[in-house]
C-alpha atoms as a PDB file:
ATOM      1  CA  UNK A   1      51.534  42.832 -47.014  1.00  0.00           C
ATOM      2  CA  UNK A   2      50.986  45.760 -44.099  1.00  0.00           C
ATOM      3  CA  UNK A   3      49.470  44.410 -41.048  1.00  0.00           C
ATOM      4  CA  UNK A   4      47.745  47.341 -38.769  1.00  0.00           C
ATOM      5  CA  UNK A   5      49.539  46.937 -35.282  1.00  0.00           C
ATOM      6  CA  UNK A   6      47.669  50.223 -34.328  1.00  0.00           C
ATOM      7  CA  UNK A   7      44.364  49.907 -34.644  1.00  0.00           C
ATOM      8  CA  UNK A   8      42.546  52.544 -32.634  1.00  0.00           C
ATOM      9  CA  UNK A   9      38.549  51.518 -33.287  1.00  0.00           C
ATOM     10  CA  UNK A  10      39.263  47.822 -31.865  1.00  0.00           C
ATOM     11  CA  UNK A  11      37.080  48.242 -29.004  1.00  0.00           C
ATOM     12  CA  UNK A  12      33.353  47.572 -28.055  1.00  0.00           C
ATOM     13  CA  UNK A  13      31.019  50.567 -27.956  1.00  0.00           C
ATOM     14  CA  UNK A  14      28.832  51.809 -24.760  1.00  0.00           C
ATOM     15  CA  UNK A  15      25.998  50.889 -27.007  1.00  0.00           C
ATOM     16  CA  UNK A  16      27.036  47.231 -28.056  1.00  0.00           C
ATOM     17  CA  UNK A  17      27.810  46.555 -24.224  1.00  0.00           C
ATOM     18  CA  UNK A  18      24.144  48.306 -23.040  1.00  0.00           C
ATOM     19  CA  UNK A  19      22.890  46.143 -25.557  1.00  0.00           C
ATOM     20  CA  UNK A  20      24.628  42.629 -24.327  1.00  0.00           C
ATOM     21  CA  UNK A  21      23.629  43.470 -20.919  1.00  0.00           C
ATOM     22  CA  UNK A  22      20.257  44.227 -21.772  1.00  0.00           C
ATOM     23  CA  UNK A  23      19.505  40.954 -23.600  1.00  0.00           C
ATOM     24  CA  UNK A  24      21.081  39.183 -20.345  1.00  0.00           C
ATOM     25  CA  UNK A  25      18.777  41.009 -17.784  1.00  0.00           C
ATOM     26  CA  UNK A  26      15.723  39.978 -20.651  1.00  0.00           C
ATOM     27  CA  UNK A  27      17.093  36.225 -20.336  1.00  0.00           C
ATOM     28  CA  UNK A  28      17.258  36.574 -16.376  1.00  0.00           C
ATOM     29  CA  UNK A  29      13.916  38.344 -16.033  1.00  0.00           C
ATOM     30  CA  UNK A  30      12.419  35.155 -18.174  1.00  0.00           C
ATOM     31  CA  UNK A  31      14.150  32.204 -16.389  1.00  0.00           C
ATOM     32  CA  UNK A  32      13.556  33.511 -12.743  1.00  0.00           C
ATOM     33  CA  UNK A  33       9.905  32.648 -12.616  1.00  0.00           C
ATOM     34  CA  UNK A  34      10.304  29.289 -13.841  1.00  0.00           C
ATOM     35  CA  UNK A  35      13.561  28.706 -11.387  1.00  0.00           C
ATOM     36  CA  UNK A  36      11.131  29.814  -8.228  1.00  0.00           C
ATOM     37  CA  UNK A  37       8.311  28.001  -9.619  1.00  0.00           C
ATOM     38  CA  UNK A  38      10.161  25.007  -9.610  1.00  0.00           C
ATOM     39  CA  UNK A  39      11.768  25.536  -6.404  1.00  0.00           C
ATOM     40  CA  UNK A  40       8.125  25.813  -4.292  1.00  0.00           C
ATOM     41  CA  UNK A  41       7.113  22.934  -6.498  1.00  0.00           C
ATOM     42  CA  UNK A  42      10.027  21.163  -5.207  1.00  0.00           C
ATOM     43  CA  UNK A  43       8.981  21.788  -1.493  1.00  0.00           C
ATOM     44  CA  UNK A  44       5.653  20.563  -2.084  1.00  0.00           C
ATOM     45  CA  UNK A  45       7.250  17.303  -3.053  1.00  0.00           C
ATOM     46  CA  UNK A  46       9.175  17.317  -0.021  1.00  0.00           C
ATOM     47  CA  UNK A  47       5.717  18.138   1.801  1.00  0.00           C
ATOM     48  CA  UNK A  48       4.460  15.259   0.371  1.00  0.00           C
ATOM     49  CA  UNK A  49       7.227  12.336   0.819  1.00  0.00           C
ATOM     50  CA  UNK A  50       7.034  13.865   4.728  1.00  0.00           C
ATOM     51  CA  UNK A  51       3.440  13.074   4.994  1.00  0.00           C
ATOM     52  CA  UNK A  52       4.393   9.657   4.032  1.00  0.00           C
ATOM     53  CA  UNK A  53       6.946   9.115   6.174  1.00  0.00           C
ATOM     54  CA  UNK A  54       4.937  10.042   8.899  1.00  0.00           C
ATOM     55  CA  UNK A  55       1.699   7.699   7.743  1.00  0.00           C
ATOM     56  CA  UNK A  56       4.096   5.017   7.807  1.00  0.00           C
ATOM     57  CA  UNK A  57       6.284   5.960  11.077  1.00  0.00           C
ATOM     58  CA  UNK A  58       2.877   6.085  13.161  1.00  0.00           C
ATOM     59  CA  UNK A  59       1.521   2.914  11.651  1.00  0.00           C
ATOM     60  CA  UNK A  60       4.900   1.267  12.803  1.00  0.00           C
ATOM     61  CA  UNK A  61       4.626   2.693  16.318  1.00  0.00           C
ATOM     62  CA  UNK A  62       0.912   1.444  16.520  1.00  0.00           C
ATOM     63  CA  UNK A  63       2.080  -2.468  15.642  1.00  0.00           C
ATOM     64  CA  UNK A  64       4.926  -2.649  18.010  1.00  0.00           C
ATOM     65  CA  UNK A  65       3.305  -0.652  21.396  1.00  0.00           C
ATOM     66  CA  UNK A  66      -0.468  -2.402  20.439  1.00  0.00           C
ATOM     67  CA  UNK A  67      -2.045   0.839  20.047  1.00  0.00           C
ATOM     68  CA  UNK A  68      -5.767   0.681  18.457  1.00  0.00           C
ATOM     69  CA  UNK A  69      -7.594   2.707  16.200  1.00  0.00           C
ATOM     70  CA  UNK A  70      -7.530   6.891  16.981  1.00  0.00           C
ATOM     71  CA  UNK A  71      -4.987   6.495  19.688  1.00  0.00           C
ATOM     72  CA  UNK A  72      -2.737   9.431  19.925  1.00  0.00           C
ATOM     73  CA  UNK A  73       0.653   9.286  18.896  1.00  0.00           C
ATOM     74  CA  UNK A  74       2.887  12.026  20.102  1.00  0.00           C
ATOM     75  CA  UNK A  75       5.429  13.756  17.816  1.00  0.00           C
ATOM     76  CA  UNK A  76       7.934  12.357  19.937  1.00  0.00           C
ATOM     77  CA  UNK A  77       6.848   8.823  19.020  1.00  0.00           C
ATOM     78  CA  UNK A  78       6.578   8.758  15.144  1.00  0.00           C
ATOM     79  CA  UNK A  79       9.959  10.979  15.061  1.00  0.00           C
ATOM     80  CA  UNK A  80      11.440   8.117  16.589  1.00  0.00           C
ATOM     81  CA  UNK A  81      10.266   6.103  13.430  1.00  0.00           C
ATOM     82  CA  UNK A  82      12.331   8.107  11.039  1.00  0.00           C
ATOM     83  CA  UNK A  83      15.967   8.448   9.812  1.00  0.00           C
ATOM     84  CA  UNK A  84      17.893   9.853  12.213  1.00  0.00           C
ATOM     85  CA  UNK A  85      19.613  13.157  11.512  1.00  0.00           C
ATOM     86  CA  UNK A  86      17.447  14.047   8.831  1.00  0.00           C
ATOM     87  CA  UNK A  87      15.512  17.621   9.579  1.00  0.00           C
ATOM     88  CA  UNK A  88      12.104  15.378   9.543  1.00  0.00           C
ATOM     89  CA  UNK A  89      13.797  13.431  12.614  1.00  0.00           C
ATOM     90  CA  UNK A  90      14.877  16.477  14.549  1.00  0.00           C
ATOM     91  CA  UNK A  91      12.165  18.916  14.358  1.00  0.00           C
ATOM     92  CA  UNK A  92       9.022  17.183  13.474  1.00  0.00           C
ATOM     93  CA  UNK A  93       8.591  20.460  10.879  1.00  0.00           C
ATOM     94  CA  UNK A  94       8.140  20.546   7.333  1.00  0.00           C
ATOM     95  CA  UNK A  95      10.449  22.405   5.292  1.00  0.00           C
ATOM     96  CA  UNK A  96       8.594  25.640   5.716  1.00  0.00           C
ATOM     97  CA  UNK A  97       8.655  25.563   9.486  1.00  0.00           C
ATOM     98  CA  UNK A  98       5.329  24.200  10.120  1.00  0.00           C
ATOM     99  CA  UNK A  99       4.508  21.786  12.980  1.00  0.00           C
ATOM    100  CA  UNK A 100       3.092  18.559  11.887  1.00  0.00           C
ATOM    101  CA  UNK A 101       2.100  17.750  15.211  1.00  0.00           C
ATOM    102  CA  UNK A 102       0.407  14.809  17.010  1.00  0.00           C
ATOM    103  CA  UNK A 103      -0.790  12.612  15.034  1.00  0.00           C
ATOM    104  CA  UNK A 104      -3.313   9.346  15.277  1.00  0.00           C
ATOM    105  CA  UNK A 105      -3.269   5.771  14.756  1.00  0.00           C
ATOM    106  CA  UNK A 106      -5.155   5.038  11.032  1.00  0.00           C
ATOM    107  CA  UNK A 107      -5.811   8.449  10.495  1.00  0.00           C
ATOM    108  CA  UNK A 108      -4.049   9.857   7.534  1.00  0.00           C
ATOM    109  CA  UNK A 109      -1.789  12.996   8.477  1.00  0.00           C
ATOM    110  CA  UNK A 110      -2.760  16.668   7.240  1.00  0.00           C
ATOM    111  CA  UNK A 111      -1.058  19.594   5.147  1.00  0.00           C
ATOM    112  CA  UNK A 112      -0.069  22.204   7.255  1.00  0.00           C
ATOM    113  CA  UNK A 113      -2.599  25.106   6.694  1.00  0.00           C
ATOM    114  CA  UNK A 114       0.297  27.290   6.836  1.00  0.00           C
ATOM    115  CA  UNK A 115       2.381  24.913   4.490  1.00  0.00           C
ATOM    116  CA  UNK A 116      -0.352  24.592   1.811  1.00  0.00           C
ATOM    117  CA  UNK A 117      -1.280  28.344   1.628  1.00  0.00           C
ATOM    118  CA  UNK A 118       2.014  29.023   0.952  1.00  0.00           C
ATOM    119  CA  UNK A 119       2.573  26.512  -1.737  1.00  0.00           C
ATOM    120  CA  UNK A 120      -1.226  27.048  -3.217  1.00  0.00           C
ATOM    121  CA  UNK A 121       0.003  28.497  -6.062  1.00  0.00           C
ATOM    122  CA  UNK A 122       1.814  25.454  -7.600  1.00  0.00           C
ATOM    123  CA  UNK A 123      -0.410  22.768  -6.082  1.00  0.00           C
ATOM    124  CA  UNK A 124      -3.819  22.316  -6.046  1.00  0.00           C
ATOM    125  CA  UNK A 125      -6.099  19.982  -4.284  1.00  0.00           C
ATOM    126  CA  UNK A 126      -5.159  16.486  -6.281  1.00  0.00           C
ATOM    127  CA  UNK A 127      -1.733  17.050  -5.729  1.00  0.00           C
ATOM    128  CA  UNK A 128      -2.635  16.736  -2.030  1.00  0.00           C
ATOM    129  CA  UNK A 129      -4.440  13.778  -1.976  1.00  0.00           C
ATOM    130  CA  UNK A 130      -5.349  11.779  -0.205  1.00  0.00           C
ATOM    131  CA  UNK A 131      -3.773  14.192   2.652  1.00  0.00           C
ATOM    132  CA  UNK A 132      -6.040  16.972   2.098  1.00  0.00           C
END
C-alpha cells in the first residue's frame, strides 16, 4: 500500500474560500436586523419598567410627606424612591438620555417624546399604555 506524503492539490481554492465568506456575510446581513430589532425592543422594555418605577416612587413620596392630588414632585424626590446606584437613581434619564422630569402626585408619568420617536418603530401605541 503507497500512501501520498506529497500531495500538492491539498489546499482550498480562492473560489471555495470567496464562496465560504460569502455565505457568512449572507448569514450576517440576515441576523443583524433581527439582533437591532431586538435590542430597541429591549430598551422599550426598559422604558417601560422605568415608568413604573417612577408611578410607584412618586406615589410613595405622596403617602409619607401628605402630599394631595396634582402636587408636584420634583425629580429629586421620586429619585430618592428608587434603588440606589442604578442609572434610574442617578440621572433621572431613561436609557436614551431623555429627562423624565417632574412629575405629579396621581398622575401617571409620560414617554419621553424624544424616547418614543426613537423607539416608534418597534412599539406602537398599546405597548405604551396606559403611559401614552
Amino acid at each position: 500500500m503507497k500512501f501520498l506524503r506529497n500531495r500538492p492539490n491539498e489546499a482550498f481554492t480562492l473560489v471555495e474560500i470567496m464562496i465560504v465568506v460569502a455565505i457568512i456575510a449572507l448569514l450576517a446581513a440576515i441576523a443583524v436586523p433581527g439582533f437591532l430589532r431586538a435590542r430597541k425592543r429591549s430598551q422599550a422594555s426598559r422604558v417601560l419598567n422605568d415608568l413604573r418605577l417612577i408611578d410607584n416612587a412618586c406615589d410613595m413620596y405622596a403617602i409619607e410627606n401628605n402630599k394631595k392630588t396634582n402636587d408636584p414632585v420634583a425629580v429629586a424626590d421620586w429619585t430618592n424612591y428608587l434603588k440606589k446606584g442604578t442609572n434610574l437613581y442617578l440621572t433621572g434619564r431613561d436609557i436614551l438620555g431623555n429627562t423624565y422630569g417632574p412629575q405629579a402626585v396621581d398622575d401617571i408619568p409620560a414617554v419621553p417624546s424624544a424616547t418614543k420617536t426613537a423607539l416608534s418603530d418597534v412599539t406602537d401605541v398599546a405597548f405604551w399604555s396606559p403611559y401614552n
